[in-house]
C-alpha atoms as a PDB file:
ATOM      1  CA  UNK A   1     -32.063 -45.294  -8.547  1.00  0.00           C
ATOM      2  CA  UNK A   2     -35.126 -44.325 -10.830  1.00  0.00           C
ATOM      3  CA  UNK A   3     -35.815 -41.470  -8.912  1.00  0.00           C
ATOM      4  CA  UNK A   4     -32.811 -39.830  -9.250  1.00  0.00           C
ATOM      5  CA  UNK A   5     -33.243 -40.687 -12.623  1.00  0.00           C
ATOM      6  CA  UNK A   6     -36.424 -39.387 -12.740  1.00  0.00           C
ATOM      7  CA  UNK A   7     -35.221 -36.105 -10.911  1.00  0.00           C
ATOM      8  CA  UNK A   8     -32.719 -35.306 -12.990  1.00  0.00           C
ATOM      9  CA  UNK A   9     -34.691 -35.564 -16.161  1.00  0.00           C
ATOM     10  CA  UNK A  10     -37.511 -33.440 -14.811  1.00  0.00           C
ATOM     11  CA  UNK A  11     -34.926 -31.051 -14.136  1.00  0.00           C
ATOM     12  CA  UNK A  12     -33.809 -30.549 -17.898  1.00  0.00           C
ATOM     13  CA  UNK A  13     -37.483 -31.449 -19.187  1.00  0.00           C
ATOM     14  CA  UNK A  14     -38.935 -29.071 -16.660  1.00  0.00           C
ATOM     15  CA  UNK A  15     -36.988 -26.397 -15.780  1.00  0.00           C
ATOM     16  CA  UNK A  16     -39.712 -24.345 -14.573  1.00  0.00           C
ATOM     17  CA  UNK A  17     -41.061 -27.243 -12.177  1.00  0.00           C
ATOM     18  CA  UNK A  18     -43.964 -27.463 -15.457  1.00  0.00           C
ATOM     19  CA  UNK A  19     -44.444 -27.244 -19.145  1.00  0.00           C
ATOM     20  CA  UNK A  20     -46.516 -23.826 -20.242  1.00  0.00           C
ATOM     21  CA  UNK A  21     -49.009 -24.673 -23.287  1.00  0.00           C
ATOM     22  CA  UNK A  22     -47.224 -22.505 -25.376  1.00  0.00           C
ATOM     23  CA  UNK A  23     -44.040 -24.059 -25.035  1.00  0.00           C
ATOM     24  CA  UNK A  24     -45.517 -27.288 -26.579  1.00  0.00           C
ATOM     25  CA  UNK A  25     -47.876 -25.450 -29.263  1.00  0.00           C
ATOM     26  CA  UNK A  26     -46.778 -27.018 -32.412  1.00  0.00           C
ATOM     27  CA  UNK A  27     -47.178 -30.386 -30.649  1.00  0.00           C
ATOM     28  CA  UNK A  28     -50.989 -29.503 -29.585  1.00  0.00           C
ATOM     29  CA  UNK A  29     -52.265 -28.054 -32.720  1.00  0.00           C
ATOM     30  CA  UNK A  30     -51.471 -31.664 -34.393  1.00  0.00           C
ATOM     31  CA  UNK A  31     -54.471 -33.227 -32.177  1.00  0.00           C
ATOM     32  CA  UNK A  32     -52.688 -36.575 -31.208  1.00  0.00           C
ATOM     33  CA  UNK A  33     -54.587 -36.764 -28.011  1.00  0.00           C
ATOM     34  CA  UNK A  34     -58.116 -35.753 -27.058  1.00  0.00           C
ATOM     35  CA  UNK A  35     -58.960 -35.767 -23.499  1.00  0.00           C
ATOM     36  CA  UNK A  36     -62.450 -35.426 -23.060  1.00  0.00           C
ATOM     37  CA  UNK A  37     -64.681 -36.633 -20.455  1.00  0.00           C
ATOM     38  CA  UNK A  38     -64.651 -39.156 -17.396  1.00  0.00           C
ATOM     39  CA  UNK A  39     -64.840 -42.920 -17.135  1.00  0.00           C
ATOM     40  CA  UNK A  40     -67.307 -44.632 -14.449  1.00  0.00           C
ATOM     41  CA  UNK A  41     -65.613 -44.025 -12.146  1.00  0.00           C
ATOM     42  CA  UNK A  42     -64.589 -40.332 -12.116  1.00  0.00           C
ATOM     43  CA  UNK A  43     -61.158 -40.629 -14.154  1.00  0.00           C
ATOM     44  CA  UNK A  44     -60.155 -38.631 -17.080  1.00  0.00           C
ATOM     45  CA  UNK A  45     -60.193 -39.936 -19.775  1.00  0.00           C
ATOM     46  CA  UNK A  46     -57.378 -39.250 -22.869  1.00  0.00           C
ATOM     47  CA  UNK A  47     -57.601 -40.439 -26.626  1.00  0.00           C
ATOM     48  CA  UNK A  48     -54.603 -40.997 -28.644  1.00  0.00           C
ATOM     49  CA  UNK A  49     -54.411 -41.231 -32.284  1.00  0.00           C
ATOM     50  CA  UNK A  50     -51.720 -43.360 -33.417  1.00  0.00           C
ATOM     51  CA  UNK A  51     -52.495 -42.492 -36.556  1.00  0.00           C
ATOM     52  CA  UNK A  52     -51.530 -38.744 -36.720  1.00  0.00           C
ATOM     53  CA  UNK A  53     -47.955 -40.200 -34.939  1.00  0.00           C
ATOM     54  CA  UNK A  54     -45.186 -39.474 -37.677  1.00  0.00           C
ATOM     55  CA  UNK A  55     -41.986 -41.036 -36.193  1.00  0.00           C
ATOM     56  CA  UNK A  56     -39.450 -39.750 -39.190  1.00  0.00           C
ATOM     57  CA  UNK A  57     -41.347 -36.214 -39.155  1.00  0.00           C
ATOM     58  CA  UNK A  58     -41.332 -35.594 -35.447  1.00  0.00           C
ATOM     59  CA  UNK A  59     -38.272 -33.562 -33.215  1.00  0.00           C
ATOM     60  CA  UNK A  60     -38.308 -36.505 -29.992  1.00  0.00           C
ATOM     61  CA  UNK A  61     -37.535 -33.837 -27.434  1.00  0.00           C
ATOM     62  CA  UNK A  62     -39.901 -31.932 -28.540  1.00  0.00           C
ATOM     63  CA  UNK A  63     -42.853 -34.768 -28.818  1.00  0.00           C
ATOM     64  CA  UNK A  64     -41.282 -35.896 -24.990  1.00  0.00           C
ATOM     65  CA  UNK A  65     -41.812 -32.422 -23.843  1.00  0.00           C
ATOM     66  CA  UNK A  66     -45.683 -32.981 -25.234  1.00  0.00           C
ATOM     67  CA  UNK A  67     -45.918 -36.112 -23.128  1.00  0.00           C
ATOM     68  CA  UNK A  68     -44.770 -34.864 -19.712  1.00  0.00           C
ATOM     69  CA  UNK A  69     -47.185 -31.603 -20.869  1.00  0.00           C
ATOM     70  CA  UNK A  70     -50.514 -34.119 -21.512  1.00  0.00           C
ATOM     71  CA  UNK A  71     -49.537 -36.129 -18.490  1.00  0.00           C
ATOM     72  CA  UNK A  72     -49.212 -33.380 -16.164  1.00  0.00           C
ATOM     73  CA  UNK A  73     -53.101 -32.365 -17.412  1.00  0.00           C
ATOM     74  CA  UNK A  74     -54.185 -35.684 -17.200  1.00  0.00           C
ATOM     75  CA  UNK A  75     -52.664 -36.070 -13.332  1.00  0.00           C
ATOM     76  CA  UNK A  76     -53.891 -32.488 -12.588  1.00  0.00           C
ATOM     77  CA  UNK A  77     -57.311 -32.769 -13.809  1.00  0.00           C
ATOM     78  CA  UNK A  78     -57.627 -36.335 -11.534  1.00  0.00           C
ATOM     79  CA  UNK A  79     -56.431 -34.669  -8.208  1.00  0.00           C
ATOM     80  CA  UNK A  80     -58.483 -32.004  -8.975  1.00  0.00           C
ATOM     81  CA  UNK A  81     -61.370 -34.675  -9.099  1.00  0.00           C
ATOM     82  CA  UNK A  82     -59.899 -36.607  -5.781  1.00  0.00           C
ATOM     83  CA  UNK A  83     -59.767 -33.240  -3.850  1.00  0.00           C
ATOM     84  CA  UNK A  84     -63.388 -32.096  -4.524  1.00  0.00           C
ATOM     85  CA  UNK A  85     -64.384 -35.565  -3.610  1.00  0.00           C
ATOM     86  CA  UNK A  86     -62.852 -35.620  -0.494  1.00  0.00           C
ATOM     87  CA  UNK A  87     -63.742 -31.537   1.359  1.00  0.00           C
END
């Protein structure tokens, strides 16, 4: 059940199978989250300021659109990681 759910909202949240940079610009230039650098053991690492997080200022499809976009880095930057690791 949560995968169709999960399917059909990647559908309308993706409809290009990913989310461009540029589609989520305003959302990036605020500098919520910093991901810099690796932990011990070879993970990413993201830092989010909860401070710069204005719920009554923000458009929530818009900042959802900016979480599946920072997700997909942080996932993509990982198997990037996983694949060197492994050839």
């Amino acid at each position: 059940m949560m995968l169709l759910q999960y399917l059909a909202w990647k559908r309308v949240a993706k409809p290009h199978g990913s989310i461009s940079g540029e589609e989520v610009r305003d959302e990036i230039a605020k500098k919520r989250v910093d991901m810099q650098g690796f932990d011990r053991l070879g993970r990413p690492m993201a830092y989010i300021y909860g401070a710069r997080h204005f719920p009554s200022r923000r458009d929530l499809d818009g900042f959802k659109r900016y979480v599946a976009y920072v997700l997909d880095k942080i996932c993509t930057r990982y198997i990037h990681i996983l694949i060197s690791r492994t050839s």
